[in-house]
C-alpha atoms as a PDB file:
ATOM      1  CA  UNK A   1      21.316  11.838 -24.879  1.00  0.00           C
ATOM      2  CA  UNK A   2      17.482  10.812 -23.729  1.00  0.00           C
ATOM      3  CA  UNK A   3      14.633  12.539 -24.945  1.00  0.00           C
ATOM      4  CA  UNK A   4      11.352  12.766 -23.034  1.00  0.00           C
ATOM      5  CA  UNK A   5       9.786   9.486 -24.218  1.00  0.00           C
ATOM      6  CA  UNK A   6      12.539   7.598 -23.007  1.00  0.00           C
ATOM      7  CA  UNK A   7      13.118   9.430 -19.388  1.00  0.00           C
ATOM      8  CA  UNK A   8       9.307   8.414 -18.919  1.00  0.00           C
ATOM      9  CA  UNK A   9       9.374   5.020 -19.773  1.00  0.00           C
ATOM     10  CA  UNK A  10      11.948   4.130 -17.706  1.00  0.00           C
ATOM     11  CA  UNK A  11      10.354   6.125 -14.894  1.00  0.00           C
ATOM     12  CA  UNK A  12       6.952   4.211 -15.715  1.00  0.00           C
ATOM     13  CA  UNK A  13       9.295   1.133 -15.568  1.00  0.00           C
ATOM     14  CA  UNK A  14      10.386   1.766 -12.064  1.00  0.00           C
ATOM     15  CA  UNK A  15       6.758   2.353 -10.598  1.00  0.00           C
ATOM     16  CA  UNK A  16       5.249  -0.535 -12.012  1.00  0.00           C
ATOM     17  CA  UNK A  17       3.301  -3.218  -9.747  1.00  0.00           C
ATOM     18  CA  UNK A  18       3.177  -6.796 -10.460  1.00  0.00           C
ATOM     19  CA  UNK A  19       0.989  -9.513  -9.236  1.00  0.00           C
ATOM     20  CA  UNK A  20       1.389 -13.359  -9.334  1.00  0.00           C
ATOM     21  CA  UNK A  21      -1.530 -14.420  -8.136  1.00  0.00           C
ATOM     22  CA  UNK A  22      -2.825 -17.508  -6.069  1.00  0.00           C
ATOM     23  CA  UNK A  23      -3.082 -20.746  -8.247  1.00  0.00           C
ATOM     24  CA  UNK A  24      -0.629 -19.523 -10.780  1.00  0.00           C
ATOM     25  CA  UNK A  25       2.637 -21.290 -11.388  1.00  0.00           C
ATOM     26  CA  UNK A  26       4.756 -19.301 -13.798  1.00  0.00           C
ATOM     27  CA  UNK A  27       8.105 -21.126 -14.730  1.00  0.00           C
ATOM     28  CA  UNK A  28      11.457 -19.244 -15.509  1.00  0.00           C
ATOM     29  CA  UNK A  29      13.274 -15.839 -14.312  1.00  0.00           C
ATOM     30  CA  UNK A  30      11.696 -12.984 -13.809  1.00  0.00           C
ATOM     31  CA  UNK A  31      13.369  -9.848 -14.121  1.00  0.00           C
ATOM     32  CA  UNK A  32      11.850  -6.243 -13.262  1.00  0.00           C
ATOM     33  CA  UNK A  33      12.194  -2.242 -12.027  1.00  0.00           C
ATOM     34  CA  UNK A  34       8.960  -2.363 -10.399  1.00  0.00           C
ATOM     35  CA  UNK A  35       7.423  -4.071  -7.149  1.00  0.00           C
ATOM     36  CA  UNK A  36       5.943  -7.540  -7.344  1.00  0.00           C
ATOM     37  CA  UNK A  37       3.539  -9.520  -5.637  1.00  0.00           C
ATOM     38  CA  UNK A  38       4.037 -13.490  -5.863  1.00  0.00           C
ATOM     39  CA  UNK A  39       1.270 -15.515  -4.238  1.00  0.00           C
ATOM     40  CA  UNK A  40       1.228 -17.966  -6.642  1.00  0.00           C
ATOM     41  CA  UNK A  41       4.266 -20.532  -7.418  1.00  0.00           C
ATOM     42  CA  UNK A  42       7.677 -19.284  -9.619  1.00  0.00           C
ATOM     43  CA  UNK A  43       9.975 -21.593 -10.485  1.00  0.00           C
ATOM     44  CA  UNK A  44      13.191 -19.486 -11.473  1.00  0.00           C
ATOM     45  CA  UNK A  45      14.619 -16.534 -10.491  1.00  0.00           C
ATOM     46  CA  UNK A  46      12.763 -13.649  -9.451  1.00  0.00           C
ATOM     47  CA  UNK A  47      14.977 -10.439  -9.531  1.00  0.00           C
ATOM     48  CA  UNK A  48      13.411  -7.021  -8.792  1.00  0.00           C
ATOM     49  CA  UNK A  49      15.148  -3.296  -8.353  1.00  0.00           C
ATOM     50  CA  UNK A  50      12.421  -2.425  -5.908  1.00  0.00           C
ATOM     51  CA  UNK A  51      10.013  -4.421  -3.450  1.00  0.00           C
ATOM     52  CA  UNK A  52       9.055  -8.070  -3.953  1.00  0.00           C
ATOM     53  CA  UNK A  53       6.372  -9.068  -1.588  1.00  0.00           C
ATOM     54  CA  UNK A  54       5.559 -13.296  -1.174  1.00  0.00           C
ATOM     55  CA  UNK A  55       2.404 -13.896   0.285  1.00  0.00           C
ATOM     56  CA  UNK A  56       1.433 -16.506   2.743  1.00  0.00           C
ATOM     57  CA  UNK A  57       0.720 -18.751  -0.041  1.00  0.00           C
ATOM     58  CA  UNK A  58       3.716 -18.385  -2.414  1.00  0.00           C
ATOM     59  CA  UNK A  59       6.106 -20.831  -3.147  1.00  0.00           C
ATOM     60  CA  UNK A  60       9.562 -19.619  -5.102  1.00  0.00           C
ATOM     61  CA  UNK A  61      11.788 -22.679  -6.092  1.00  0.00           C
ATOM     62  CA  UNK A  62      15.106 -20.373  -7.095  1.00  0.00           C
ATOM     63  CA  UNK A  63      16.864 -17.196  -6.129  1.00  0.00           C
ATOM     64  CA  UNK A  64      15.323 -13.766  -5.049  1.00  0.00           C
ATOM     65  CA  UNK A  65      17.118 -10.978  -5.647  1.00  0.00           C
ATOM     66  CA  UNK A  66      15.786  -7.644  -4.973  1.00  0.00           C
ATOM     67  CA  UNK A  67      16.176  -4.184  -2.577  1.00  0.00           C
ATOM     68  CA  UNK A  68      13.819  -4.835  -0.449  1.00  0.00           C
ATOM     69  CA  UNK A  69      11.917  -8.086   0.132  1.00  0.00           C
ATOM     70  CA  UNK A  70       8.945  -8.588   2.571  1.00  0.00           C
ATOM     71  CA  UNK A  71       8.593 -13.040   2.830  1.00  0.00           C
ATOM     72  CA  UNK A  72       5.364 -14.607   3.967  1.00  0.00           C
ATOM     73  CA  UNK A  73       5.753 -17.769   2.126  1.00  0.00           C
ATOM     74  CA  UNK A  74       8.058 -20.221   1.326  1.00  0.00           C
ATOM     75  CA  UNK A  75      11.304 -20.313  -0.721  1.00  0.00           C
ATOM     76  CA  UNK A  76      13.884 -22.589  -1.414  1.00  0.00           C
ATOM     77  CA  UNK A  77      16.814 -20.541  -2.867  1.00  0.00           C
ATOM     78  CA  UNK A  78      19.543 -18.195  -1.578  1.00  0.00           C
ATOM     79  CA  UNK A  79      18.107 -14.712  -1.176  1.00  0.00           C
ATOM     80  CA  UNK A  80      19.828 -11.380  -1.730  1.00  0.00           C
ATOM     81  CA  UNK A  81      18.069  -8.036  -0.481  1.00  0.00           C
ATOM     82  CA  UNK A  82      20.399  -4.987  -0.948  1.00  0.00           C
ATOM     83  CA  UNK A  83      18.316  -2.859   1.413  1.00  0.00           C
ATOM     84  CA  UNK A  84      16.156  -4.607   4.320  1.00  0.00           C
ATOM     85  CA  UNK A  85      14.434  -8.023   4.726  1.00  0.00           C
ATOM     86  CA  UNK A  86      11.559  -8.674   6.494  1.00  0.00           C
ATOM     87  CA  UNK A  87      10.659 -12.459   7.573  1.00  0.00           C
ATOM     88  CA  UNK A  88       7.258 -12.834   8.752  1.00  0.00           C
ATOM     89  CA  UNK A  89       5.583 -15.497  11.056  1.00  0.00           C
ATOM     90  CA  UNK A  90       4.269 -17.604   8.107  1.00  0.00           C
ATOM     91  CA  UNK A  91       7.789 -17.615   6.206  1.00  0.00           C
ATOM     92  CA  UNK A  92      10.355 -20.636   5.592  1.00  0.00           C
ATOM     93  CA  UNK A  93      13.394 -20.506   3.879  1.00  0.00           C
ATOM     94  CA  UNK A  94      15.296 -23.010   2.396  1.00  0.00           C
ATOM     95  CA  UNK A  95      18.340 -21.339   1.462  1.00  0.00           C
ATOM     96  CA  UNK A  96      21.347 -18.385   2.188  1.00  0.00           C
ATOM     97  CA  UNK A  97      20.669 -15.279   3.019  1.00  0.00           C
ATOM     98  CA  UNK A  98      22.297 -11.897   2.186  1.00  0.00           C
ATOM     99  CA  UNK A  99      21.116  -8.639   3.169  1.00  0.00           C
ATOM    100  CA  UNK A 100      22.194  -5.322   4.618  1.00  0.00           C
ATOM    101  CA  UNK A 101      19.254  -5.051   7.480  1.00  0.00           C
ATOM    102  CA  UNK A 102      17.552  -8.220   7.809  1.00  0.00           C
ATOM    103  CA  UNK A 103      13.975  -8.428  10.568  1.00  0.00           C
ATOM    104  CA  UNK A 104      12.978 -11.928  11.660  1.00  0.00           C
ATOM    105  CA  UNK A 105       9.573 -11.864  13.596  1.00  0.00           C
ATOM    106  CA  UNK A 106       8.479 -14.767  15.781  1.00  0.00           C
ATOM    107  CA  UNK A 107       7.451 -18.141  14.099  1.00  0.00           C
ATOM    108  CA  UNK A 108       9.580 -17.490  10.913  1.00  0.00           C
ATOM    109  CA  UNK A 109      11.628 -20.569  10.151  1.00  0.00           C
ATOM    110  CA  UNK A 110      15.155 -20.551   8.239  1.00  0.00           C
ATOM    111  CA  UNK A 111      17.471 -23.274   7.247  1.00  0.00           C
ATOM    112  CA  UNK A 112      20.503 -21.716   5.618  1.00  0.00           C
ATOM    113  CA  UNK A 113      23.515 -19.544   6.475  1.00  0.00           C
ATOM    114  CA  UNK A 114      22.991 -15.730   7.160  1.00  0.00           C
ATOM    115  CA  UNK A 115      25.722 -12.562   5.835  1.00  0.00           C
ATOM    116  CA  UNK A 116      24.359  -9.429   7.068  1.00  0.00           C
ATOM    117  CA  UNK A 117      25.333  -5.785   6.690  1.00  0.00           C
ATOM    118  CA  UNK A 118      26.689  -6.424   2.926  1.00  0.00           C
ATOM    119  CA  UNK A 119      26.246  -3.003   1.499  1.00  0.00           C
ATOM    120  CA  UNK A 120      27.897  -3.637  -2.001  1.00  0.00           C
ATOM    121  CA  UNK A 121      25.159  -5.864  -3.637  1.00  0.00           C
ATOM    122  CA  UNK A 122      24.191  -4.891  -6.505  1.00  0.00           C
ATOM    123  CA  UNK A 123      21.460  -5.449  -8.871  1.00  0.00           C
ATOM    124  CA  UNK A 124      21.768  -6.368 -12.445  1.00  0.00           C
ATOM    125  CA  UNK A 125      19.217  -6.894 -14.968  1.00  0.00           C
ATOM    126  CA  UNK A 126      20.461  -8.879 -17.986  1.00  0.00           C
ATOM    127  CA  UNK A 127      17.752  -6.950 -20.277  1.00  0.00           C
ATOM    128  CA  UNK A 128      19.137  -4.065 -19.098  1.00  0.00           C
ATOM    129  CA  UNK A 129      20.425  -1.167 -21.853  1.00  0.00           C
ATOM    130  CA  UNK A 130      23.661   0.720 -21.335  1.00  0.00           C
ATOM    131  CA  UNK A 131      21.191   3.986 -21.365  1.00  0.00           C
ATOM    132  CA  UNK A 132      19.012   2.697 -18.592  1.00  0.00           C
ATOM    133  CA  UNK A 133      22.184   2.244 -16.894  1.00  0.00           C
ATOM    134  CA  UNK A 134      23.169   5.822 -17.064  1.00  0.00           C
ATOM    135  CA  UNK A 135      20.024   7.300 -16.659  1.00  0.00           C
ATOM    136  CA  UNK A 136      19.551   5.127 -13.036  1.00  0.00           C
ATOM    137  CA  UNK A 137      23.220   6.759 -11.917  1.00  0.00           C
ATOM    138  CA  UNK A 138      21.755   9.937 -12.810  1.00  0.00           C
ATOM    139  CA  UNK A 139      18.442  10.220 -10.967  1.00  0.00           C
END
């Protein structure tokens, strides 16, 4: 079924960090297991099966979709958090939310319509191999 190799890349895959960093603009989707840290610009989607974290001085121009998102920044797109989202002071969205458990602290701003308690999302990586799949439903 999976050997070793494969069991630890995919684990590797799911711890990794990644950083978009401040005077960057990268343009098109970005799809990953790990966390990421955007304080730079992305124009595209930005889909992540752990923790995406926008700094103050981020700027997404398309959708987020991830399990748990922390938003300092700004976007302008829907976003989708299957977990929790957390809104900050310095945050303004453009855009719907959906999320399961969503925190907005004082001085966030938010234009958009709001679904909450959707427990169902789920998160699909187009790159994503039938034996990933079925390793994931495993662990």
């Amino acid at each position: 079924m999976f050997n070793s190799n494969e069991k630890q890349a995919t684990a590797e895959a799911m711890n990794s960090n990644n950083i978009i960093g401040k005077g960057t603009t990268f343009t098109g989707n970005i799809e990953t297991y790990g966390n990421i840290r955007i304080e730079g610009k992305v124009v595209g989607d930005v889909i992540s099966k752990s923790k995406v974290a926008v700094g103050p001085s981020a700027v997404i121009e398309g959708k987020l979709l991830a399990q748990i998102a922390e938003i300092e920044g700004e976007i302008k797109g829907k976003l989708e958090v299957t977990d929790h989202l957390i809104l900050k002071p310095t945050s303004k969205i453009e855009g719907d939310i959906v999320a399961n458990k969503l925190t907005v602290e004082s001085g966030a701003k938010f234009d958009g319509q709001c679904k909450m308690g959707e427990k169902n999302l789920k998160i699909e990586l187009k790159n994503e191999s039938q034996e990933v799949k079925k390793l994931r439903s495993a662990v």
